[in-house]
Protein backbone atom coordinates (compact mmCIF):
# COMPACT_ATOMS: atom_id res chain seq x y z
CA UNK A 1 0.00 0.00 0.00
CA UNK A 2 0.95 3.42 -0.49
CA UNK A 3 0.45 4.61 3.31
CA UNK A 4 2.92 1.92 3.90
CA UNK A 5 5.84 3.16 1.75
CA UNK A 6 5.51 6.59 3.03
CA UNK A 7 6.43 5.11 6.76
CA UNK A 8 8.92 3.27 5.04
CA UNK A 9 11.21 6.25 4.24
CA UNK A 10 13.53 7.51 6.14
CA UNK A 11 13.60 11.37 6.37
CA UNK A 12 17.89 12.35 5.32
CA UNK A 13 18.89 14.15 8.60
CA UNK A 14 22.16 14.95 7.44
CA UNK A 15 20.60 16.82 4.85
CA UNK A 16 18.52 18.46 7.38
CA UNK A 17 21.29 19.13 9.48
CA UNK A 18 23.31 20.82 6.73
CA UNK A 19 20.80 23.09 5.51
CA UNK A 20 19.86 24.28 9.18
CA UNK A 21 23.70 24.94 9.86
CA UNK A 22 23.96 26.90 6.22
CA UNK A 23 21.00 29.08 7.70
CA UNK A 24 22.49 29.39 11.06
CA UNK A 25 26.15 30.61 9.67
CA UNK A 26 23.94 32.95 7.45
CA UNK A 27 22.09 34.41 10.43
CA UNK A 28 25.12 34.86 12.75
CA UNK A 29 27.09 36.61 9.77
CA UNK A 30 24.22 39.40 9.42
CA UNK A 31 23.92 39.77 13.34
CA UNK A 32 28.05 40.16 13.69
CA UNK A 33 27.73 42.74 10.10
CA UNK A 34 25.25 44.35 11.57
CA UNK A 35 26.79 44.77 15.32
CA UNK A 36 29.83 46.16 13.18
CA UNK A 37 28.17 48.77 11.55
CA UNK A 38 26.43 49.97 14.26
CA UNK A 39 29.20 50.25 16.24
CA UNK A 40 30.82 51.85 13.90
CA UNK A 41 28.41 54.92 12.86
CA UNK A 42 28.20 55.34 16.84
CA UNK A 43 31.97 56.01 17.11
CA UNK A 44 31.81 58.76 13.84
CA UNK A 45 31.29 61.82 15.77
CA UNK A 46 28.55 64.46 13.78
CA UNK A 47 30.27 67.76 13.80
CA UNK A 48 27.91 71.02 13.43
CA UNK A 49 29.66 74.18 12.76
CA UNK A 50 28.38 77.75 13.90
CA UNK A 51 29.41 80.59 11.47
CA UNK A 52 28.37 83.65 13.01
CA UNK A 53 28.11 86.95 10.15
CA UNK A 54 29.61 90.78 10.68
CA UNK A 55 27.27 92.69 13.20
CA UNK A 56 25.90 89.43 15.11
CA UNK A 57 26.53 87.62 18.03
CA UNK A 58 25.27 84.15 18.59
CA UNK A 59 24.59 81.86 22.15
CA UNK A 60 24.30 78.09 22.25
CA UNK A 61 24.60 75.23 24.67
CA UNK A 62 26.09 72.47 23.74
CA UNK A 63 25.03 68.81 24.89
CA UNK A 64 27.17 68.77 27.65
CA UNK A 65 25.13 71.56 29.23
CA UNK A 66 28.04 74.51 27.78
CA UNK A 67 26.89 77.63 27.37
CA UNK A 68 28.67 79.26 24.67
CA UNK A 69 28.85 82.99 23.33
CA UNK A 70 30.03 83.46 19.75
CA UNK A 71 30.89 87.01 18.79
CA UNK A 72 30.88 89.06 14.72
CA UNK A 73 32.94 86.70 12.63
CA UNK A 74 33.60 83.80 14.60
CA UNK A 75 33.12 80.27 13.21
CA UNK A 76 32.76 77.45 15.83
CA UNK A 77 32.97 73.19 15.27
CA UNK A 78 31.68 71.25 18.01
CA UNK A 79 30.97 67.26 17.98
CA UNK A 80 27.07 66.71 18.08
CA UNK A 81 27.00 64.77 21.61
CA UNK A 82 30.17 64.44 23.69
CA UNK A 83 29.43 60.74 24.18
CA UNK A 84 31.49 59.38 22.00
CA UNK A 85 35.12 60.41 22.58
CA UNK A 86 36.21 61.22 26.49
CA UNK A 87 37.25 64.80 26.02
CA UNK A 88 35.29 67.15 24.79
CA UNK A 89 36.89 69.22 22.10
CA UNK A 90 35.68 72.46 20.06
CA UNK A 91 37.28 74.33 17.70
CA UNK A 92 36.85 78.37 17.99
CA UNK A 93 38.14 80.76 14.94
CA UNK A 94 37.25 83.87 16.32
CA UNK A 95 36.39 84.75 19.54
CA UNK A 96 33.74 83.05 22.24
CA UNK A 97 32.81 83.07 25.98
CA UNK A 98 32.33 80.13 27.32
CA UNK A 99 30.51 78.96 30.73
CA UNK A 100 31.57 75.10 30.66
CA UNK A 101 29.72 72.37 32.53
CA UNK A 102 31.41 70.38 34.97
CA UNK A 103 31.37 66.27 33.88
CA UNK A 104 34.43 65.32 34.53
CA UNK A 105 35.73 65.26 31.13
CA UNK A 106 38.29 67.33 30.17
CA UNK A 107 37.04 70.45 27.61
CA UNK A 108 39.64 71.57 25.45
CA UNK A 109 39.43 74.86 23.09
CA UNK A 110 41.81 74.60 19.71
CA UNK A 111 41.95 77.86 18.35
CA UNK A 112 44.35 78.32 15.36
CA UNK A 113 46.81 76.63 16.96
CA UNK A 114 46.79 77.37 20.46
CA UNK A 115 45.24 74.78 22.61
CA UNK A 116 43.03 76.28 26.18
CA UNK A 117 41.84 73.23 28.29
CA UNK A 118 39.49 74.13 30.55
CA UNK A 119 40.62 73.14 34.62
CA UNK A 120 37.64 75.74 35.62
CA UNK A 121 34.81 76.71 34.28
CA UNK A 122 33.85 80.35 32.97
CA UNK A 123 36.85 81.93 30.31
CA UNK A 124 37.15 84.35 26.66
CA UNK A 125 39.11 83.14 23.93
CA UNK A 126 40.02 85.64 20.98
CA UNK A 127 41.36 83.51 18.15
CA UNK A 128 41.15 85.93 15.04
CA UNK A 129 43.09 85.54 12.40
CA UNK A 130 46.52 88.39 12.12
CA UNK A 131 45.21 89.32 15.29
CA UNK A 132 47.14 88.65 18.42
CA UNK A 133 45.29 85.74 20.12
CA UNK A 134 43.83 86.15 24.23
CA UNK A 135 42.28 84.02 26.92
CA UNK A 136 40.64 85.88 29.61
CA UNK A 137 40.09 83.76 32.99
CA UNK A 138 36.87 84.81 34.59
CA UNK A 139 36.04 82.06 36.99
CA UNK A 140 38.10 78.57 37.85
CA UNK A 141 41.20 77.67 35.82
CA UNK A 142 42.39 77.35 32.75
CA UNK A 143 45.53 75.87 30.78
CA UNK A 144 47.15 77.67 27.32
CA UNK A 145 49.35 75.89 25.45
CA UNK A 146 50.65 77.42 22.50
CA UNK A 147 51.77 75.22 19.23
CA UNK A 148 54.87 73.58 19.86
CA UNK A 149 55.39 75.89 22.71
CA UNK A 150 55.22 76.74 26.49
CA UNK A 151 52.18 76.54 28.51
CA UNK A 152 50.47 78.85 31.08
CA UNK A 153 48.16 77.94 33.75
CA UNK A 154 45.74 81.07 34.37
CA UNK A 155 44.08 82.24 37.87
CA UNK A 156 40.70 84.39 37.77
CA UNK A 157 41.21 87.64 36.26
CA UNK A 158 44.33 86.90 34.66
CA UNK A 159 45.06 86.98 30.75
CA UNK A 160 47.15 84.95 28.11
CA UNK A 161 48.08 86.77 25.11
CA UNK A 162 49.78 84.52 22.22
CA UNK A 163 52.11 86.88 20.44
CA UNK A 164 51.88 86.39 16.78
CA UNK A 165 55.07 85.95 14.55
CA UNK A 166 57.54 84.19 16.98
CA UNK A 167 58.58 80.85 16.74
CA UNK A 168 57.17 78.90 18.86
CA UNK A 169 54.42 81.28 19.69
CA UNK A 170 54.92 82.85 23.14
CA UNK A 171 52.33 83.01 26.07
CA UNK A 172 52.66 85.91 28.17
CA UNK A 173 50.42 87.21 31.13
């Protein structure tokens, strides 16, 4: 009978067992592509950049909780969120004010090659270009490094001014 040869057979499970590891190897390739990927467009940081005309001034806070104020002709690049790297680093062409959070990462200013890194909290930068460049200390600390050159650490009320045209650049107070 025909029922009979149906029992008969003998279902191939090697066959069985071969397909369902082909589909398994396929699966765990797309989740360890896929992990990849995501992993890396979290580690790309999204820069935004400020560019702030003649005759205006512009404020922001950034996503640290920064409060920021850009003067006339200043152009600004900041990362998005902060989250990925663990400093948080701007870049100022111009000059700003700046009122920095405190989250224990270190905030660092890079400002045509001077470098301010914030030990305090509330500070100017002037960073124009042919200009000489200035950090005012209002509240807290700072540290300016100039390019290849010496370093200040500044108390309230006390000012850096990069001299322009010497080799390295010199900080004076």
């Amino acid at each position: 009978s025909a029922a009979s040869d149906v029992y008969k057979r003998q279902i191939p499970w090697h066959k069985v067992v071969a397909t369902l590891s082909g589909i398994a190897a396929i699966v765990i390739l797309t989740i360890i592509t896929t992990t990849y990927f995501l992993q890396q467009s979290f580690r790309d940081e999204v820069m935004n950049t400020v560019t702030v005309p003649q005759g205006q001034r512009v404020h922001l806070t950034l996503s640290d909780g920064t409060k920021v104020w850009l003067n006339a002709k200043t152009k600004m690049e900041y990362p998005q969120s902060f989250k990925v790297s663990d400093q948080r680093i701007v870049k100022v062409d111009g000059e700003a004010y700046f009122e920095v959070s405190k989250t224990g990462q270190p905030f660092i200013v890079n400002a045509n090659g001077i470098q301010v890194e914030v030990l305090g909290t509330t500070f100017n930068i002037s960073a124009y270009p042919d200009e000489e460049y200035q950090t005012t200390l209002v509240n807290g600390s700072v540290k300016v490094s100039a390019e290849k050159g010496e370093s200040l650490i500044l108390k309230p009320s006390q000012q850096a001014t990069i001299a322009l045209g010497s080799i390295p650049y010199r900080c004076e107070r």
